[in-house]
C-alpha atoms as a PDB file:
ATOM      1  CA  UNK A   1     -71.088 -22.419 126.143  1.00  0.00           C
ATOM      2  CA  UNK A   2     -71.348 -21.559 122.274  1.00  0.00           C
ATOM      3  CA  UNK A   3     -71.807 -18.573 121.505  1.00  0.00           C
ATOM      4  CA  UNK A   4     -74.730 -19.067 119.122  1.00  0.00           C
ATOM      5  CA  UNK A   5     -76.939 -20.128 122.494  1.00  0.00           C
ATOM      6  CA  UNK A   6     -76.168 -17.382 124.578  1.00  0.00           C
ATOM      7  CA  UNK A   7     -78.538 -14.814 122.977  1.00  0.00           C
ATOM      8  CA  UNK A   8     -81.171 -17.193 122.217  1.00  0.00           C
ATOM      9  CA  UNK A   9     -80.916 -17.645 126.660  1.00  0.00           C
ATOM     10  CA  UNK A  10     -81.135 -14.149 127.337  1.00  0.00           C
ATOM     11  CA  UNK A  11     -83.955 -13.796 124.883  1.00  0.00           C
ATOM     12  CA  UNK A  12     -85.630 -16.326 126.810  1.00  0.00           C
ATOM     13  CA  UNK A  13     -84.758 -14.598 130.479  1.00  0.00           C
ATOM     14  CA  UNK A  14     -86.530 -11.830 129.057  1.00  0.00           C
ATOM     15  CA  UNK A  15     -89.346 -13.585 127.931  1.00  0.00           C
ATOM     16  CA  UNK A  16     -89.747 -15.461 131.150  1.00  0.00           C
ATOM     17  CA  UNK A  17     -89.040 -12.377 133.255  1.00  0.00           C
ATOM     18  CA  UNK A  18     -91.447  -9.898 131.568  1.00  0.00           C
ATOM     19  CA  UNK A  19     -94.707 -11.102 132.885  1.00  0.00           C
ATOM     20  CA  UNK A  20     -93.451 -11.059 136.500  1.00  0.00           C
ATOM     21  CA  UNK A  21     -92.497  -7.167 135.862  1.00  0.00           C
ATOM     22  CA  UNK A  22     -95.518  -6.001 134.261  1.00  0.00           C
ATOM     23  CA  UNK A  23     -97.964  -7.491 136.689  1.00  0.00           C
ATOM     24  CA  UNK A  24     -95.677  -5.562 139.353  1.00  0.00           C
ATOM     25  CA  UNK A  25     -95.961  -2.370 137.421  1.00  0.00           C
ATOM     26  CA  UNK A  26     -99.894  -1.520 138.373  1.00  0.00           C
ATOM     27  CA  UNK A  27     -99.477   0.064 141.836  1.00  0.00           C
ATOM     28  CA  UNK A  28     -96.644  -1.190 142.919  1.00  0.00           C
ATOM     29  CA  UNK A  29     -97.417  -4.593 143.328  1.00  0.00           C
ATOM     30  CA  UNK A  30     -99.231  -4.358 146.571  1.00  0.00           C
ATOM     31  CA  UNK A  31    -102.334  -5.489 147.780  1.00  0.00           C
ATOM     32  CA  UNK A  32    -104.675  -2.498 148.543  1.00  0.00           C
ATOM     33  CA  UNK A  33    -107.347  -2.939 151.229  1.00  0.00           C
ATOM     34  CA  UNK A  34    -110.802  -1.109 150.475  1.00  0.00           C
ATOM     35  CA  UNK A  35    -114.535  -1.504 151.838  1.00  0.00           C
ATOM     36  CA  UNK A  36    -117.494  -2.334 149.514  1.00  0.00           C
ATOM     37  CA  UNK A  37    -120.843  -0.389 150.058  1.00  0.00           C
ATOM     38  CA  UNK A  38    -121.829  -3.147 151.859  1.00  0.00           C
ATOM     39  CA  UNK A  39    -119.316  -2.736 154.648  1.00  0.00           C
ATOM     40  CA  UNK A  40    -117.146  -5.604 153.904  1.00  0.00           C
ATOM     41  CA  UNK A  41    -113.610  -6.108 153.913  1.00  0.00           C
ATOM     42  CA  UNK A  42    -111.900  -6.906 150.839  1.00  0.00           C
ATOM     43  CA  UNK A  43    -108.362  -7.218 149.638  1.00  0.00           C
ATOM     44  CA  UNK A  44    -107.815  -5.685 146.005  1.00  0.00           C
ATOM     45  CA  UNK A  45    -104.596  -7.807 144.253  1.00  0.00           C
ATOM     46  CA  UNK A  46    -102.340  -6.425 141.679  1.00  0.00           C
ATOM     47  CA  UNK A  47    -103.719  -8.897 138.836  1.00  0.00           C
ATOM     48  CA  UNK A  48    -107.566  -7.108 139.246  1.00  0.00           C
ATOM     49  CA  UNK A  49    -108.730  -9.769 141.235  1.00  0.00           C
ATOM     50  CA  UNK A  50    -110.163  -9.123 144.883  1.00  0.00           C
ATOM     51  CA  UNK A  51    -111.051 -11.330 147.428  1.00  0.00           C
ATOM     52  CA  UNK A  52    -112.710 -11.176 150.958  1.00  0.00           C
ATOM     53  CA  UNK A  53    -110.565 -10.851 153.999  1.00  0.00           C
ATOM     54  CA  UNK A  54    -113.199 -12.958 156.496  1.00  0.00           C
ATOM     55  CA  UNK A  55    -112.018 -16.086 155.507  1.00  0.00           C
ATOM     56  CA  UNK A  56    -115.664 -17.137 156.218  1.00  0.00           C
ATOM     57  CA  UNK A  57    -116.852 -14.831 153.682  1.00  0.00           C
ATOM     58  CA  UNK A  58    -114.130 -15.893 151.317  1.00  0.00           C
ATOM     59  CA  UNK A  59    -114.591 -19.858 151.261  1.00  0.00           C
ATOM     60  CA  UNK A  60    -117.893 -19.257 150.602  1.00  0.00           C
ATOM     61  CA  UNK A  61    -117.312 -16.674 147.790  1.00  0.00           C
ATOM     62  CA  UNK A  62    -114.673 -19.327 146.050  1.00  0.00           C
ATOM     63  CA  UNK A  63    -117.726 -22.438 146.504  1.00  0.00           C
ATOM     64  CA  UNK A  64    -120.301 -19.809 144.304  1.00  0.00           C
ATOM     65  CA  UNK A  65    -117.163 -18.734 141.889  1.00  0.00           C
ATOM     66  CA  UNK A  66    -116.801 -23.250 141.217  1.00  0.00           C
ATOM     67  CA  UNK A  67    -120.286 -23.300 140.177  1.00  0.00           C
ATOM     68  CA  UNK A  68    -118.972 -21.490 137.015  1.00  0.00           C
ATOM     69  CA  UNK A  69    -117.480 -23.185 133.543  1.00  0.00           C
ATOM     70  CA  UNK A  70    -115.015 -20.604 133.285  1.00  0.00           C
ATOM     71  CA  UNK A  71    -113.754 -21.282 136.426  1.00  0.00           C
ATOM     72  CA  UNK A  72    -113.375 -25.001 135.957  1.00  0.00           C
ATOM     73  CA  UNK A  73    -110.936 -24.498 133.634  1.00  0.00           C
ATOM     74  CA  UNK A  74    -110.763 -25.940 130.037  1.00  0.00           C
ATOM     75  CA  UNK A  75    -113.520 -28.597 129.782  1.00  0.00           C
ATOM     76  CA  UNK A  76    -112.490 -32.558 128.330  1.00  0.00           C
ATOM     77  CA  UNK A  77    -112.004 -32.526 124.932  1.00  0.00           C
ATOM     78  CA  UNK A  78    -110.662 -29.043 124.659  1.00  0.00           C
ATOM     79  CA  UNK A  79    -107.044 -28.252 123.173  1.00  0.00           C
ATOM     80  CA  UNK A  80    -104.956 -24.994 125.261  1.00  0.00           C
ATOM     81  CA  UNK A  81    -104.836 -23.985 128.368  1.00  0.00           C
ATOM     82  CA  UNK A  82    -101.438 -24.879 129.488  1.00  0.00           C
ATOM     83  CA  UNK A  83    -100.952 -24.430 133.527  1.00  0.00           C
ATOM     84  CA  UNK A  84    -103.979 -22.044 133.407  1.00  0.00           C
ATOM     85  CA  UNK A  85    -102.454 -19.885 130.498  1.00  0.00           C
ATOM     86  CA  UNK A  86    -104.226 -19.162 127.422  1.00  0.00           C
ATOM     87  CA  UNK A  87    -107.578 -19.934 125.684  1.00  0.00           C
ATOM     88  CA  UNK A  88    -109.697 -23.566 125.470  1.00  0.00           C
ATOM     89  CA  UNK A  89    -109.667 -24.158 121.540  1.00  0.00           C
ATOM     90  CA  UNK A  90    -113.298 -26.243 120.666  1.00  0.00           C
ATOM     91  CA  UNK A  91    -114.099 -28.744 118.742  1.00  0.00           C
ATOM     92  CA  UNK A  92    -114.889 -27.171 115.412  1.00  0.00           C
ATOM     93  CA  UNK A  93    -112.862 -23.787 115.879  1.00  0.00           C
ATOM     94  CA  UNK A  94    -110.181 -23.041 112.630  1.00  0.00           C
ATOM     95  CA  UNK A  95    -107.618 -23.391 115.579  1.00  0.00           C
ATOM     96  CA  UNK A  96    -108.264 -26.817 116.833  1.00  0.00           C
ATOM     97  CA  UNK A  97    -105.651 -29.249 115.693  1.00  0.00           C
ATOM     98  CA  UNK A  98    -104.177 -26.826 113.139  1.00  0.00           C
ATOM     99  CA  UNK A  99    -100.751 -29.114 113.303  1.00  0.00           C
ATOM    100  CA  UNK A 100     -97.235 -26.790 112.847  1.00  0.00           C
ATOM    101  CA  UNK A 101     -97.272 -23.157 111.797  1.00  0.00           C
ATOM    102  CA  UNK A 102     -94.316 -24.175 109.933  1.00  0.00           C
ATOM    103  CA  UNK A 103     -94.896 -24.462 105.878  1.00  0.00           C
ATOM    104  CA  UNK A 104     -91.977 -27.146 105.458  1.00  0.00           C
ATOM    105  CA  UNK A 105     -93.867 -29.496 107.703  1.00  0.00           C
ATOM    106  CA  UNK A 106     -97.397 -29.041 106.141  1.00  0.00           C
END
């Protein structure tokens, strides 16, 4: 391997690797059970999401969560989003089909 590629590879380890430690850096990683005030069971996840532990309770928390845009994911038409990751640029925002960041190729 050349030696001009094996820095640019660990940068990108790194890169790859860092989300995966900071999420595990909140409490440890684990999944904390807790109680609401309403008596139910809940399971409290490392990324600040929660969920029910009846699954009962939880299929039909996810059916009322689907019922919501944001959680549809980026509508047609939309540019971003990749695998779940990032923002949906509109129609119309200074973002949208902005081309290359690099000057050369503007």
């Amino acid at each position: 391997m050349p030696q001009r590629r094996v820095p640019s590879l660990f940068c990108a380890a790194v890169l790859l690797l860092a989300p995966a430690v900071a999420s595990a850096q909140g409490h440890g990683g684990e999944v904390l059970e807790a109680t609401t005030a309403a008596g139910d069971k809940v399971r409290l996840l490392p990324n600040g999401r929660w969920e029910f532990v009846d699954p009962v309770k939880a299929d039909a928390a996810k059916a009322v969560a689907q019922r919501y845009p944001e959680n549809q994911g980026c509508p047609p038409g939309t540019q971003g989003g990749l695998f779940g990751v990032g923002r949906c640029i509109q129609p119309g925002d200074r973002d949208y089909n902005r081309g290359s960041l690099n000057p050369s190729r503007r």
